[in-house]
N, C-alpha and C. Protein backbone atom coordinates (compact mmCIF):
# COMPACT_ATOMS: atom_id res chain seq x y z
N UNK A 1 0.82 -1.20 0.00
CA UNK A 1 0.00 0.00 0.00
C UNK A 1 0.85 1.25 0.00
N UNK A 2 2.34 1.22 -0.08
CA UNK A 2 3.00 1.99 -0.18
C UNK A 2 2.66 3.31 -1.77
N UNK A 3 2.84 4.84 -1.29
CA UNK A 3 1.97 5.94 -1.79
C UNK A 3 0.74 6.20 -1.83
N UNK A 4 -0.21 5.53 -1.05
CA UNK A 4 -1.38 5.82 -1.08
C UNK A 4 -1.70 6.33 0.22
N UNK A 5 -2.04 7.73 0.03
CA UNK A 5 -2.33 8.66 1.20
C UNK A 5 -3.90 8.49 1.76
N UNK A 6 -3.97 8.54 3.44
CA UNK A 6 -5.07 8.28 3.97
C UNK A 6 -5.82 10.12 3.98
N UNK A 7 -6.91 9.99 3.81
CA UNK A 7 -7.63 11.55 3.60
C UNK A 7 -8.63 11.76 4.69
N UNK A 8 -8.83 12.61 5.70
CA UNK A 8 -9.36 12.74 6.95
C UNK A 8 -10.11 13.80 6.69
N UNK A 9 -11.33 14.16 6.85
CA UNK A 9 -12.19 14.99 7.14
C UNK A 9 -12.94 15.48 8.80
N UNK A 10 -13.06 16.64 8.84
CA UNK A 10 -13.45 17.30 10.28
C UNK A 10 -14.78 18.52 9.83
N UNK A 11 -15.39 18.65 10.81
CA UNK A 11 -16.24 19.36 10.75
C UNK A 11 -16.01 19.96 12.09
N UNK A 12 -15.78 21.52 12.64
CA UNK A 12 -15.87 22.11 13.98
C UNK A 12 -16.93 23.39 13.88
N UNK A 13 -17.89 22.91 15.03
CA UNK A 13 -18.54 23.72 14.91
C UNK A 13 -18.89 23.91 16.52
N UNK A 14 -19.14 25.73 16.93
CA UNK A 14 -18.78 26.11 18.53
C UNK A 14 -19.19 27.32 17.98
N UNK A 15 -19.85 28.07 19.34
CA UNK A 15 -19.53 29.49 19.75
C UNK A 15 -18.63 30.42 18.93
N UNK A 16 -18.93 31.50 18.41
CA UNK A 16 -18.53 32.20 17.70
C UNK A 16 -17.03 33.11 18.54
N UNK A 17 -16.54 33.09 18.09
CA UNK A 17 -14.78 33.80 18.45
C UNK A 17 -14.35 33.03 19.45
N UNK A 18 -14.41 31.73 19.74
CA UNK A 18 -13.56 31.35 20.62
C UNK A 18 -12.01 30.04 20.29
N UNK A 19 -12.08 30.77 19.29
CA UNK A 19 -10.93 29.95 18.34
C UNK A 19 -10.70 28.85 17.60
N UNK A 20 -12.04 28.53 17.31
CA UNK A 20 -11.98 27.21 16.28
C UNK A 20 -10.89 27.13 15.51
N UNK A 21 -10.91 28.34 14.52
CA UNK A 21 -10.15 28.10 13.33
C UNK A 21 -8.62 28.18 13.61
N UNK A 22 -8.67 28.90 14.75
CA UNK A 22 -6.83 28.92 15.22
C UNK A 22 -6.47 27.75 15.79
N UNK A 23 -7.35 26.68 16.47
CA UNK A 23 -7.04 25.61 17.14
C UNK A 23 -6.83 24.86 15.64
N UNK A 24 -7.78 24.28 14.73
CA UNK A 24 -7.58 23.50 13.83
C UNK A 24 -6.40 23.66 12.46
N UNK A 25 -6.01 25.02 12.59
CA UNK A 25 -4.85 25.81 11.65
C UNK A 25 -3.74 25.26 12.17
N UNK A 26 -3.47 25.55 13.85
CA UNK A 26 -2.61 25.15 14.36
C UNK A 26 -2.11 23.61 14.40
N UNK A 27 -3.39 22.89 14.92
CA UNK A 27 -3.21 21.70 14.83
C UNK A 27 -2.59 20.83 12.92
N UNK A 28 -3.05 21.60 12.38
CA UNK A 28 -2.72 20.51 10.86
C UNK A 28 -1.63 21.23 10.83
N UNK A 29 -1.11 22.56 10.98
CA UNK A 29 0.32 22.63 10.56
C UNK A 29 1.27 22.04 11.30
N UNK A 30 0.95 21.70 12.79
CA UNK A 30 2.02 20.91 13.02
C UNK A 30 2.43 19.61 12.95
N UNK A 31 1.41 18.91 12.06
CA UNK A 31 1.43 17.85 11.52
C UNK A 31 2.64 17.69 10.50
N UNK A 32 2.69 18.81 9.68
CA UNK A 32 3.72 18.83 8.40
C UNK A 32 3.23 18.28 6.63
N UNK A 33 2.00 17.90 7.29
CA UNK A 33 1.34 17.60 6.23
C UNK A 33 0.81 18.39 5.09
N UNK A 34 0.33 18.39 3.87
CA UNK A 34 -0.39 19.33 3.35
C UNK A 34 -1.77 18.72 3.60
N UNK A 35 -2.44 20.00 3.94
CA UNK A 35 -3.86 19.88 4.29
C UNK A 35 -4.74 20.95 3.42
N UNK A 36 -5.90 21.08 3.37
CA UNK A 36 -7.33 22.02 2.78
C UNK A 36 -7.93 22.26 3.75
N UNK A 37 -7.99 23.33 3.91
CA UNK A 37 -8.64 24.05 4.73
C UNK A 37 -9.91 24.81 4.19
N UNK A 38 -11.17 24.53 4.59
CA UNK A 38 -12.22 25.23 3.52
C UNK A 38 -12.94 26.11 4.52
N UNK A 39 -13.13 26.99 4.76
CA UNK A 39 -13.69 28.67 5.51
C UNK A 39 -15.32 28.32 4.94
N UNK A 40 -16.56 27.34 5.30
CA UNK A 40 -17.65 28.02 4.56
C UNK A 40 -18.00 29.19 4.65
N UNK A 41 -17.65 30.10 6.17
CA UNK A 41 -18.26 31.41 5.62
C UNK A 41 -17.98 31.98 4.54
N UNK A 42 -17.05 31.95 3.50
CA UNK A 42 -17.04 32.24 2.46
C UNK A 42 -17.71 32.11 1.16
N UNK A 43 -18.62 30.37 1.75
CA UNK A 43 -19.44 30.38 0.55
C UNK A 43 -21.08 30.51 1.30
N UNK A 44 -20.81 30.70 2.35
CA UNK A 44 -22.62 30.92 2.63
C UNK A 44 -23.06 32.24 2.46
N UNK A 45 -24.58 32.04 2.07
CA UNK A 45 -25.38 33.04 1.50
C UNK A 45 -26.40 33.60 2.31
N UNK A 46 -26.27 34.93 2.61
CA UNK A 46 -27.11 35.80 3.53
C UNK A 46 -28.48 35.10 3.37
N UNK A 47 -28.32 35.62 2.04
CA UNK A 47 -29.96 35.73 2.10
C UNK A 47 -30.85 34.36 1.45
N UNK A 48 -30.50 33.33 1.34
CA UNK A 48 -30.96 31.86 1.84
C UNK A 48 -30.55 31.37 3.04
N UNK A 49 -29.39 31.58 3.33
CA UNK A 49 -29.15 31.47 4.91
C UNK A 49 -28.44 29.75 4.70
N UNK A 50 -28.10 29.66 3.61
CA UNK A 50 -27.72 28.18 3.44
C UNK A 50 -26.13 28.14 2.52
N UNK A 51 -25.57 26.97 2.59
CA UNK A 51 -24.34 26.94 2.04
C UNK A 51 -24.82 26.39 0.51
N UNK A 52 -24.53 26.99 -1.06
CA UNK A 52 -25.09 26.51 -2.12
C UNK A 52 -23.69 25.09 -2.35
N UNK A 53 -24.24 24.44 -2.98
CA UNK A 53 -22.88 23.57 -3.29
C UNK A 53 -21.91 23.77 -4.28
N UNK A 54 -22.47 24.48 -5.02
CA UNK A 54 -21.75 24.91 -6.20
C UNK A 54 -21.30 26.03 -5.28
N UNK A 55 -21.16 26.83 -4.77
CA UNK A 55 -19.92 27.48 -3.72
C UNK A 55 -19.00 26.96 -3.06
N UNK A 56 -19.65 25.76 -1.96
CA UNK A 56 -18.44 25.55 -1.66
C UNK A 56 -17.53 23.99 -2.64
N UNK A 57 -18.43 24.02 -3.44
CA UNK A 57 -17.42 23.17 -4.62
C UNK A 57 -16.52 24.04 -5.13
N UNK A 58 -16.49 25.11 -5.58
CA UNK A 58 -15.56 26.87 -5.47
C UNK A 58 -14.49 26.18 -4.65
N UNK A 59 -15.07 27.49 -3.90
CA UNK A 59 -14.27 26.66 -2.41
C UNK A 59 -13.59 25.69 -2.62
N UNK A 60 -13.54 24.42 -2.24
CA UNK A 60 -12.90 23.34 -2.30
C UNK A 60 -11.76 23.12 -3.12
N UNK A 61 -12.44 23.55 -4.45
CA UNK A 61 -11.91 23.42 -5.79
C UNK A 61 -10.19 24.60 -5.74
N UNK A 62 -10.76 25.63 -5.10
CA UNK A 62 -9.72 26.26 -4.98
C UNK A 62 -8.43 26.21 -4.02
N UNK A 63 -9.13 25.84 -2.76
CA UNK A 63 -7.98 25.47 -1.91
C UNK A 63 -7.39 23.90 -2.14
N UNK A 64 -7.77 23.06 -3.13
CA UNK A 64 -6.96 22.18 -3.42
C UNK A 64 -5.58 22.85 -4.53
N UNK A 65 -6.52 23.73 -5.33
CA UNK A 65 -5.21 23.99 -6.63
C UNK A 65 -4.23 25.05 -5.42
N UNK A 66 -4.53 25.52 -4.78
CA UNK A 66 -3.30 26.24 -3.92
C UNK A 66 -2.68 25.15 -3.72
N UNK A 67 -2.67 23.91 -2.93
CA UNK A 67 -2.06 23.28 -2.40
C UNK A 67 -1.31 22.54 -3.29
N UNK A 68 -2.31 22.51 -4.19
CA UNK A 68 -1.41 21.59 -5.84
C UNK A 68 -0.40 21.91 -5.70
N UNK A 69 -0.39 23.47 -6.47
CA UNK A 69 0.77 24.57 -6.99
C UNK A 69 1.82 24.58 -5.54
N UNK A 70 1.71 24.36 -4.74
CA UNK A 70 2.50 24.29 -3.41
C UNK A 70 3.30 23.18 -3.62
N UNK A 71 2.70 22.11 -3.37
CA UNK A 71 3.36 20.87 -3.78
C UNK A 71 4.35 20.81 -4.75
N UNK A 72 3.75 21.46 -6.06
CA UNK A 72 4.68 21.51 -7.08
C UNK A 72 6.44 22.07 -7.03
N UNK A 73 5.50 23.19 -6.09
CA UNK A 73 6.67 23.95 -6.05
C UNK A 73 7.91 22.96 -5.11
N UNK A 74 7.59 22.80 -4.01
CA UNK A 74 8.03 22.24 -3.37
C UNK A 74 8.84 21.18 -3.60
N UNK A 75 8.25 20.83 -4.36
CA UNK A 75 8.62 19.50 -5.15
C UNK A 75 9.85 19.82 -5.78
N UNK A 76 9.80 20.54 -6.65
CA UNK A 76 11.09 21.04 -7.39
C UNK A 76 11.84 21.62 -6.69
N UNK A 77 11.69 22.25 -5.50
CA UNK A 77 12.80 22.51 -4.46
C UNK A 77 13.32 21.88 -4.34
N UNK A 78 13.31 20.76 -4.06
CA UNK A 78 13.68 19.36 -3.44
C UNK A 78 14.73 18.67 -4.32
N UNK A 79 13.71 19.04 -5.61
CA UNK A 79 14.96 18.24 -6.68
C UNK A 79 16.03 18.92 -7.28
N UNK A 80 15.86 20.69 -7.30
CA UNK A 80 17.11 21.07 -6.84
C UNK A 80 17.94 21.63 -5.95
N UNK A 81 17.71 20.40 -4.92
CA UNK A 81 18.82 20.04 -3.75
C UNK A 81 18.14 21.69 -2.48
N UNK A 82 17.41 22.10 -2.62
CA UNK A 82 17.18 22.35 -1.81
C UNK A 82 17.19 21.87 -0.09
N UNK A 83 17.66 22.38 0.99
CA UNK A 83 17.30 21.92 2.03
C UNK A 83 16.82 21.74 2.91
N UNK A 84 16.34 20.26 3.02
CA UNK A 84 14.60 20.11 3.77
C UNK A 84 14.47 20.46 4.87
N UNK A 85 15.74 21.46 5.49
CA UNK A 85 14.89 22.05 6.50
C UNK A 85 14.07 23.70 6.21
N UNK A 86 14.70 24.38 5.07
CA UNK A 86 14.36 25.29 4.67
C UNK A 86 12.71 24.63 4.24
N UNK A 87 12.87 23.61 3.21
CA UNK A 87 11.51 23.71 2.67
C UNK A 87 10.32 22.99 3.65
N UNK A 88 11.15 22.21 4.86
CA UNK A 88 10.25 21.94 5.30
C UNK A 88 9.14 23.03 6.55
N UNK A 89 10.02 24.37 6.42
CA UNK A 89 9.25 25.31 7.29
C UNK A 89 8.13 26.24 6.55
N UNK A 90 7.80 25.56 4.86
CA UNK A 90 7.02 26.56 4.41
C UNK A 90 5.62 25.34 4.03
C-alpha cells in the first residue's frame, strides 16, 4: 500500500470567536502535512441562509489547486537540492 495517502475529514462547529479556526490551523500545521482548509463562511449566503454547493465546490476546488501549486513547487525545491529544513518550514 505503499503511496497511497489516507484523507481525513473534520467538521468544527462552537460558539462564535472562541478559536476554532486557530485551534484547527494550528493543529494541521504541526502535523507537516499538506492539508485544505475550507472557511464556509465564504461560501454561505445571507440571504438563503444556506451553504449553495456549487460554492463551496468553489471553495474546495480552490484550496486544493493552492495546495497543488504548493506541492509543485516544493517539489522542485527538493529536486534542486534544496534543504529540507528550509523547505520543510514553508
Amino acid at each position: 500500500m505503499s503511496g497511497q495517502r489516507k484523507y481525513v475529514g473534520a467538521v468544527v462547529l462552537g460558539l462564535r470567536r472562541i478559536g476554532k479556526s486557530s485551534l484547527v490551523l494550528a493543529t494541521l500545521s504541526s502535523t507537516g502535512q499538506p492539508f485544505v482548509y475550507v472557511d464556509v463562511r465564504r461560501a454561505y449566503d445571507e440571504v438563503s441562509r444556506r451553504v449553495p454547493a456549487e460554492r463551496l465546490y468553489e471553495e474546495l476546488r480552490s484550496s486544493l489547486l493552492r495546495l497543488s501549486v504548493r506541492d509543485r513547487v516544493l517539489e522542485a525545491l527538493r529536486r534542486m537540492g534544496a534543504r529540507s529544513s528550509f523547505i520543510a518550514d514553508y
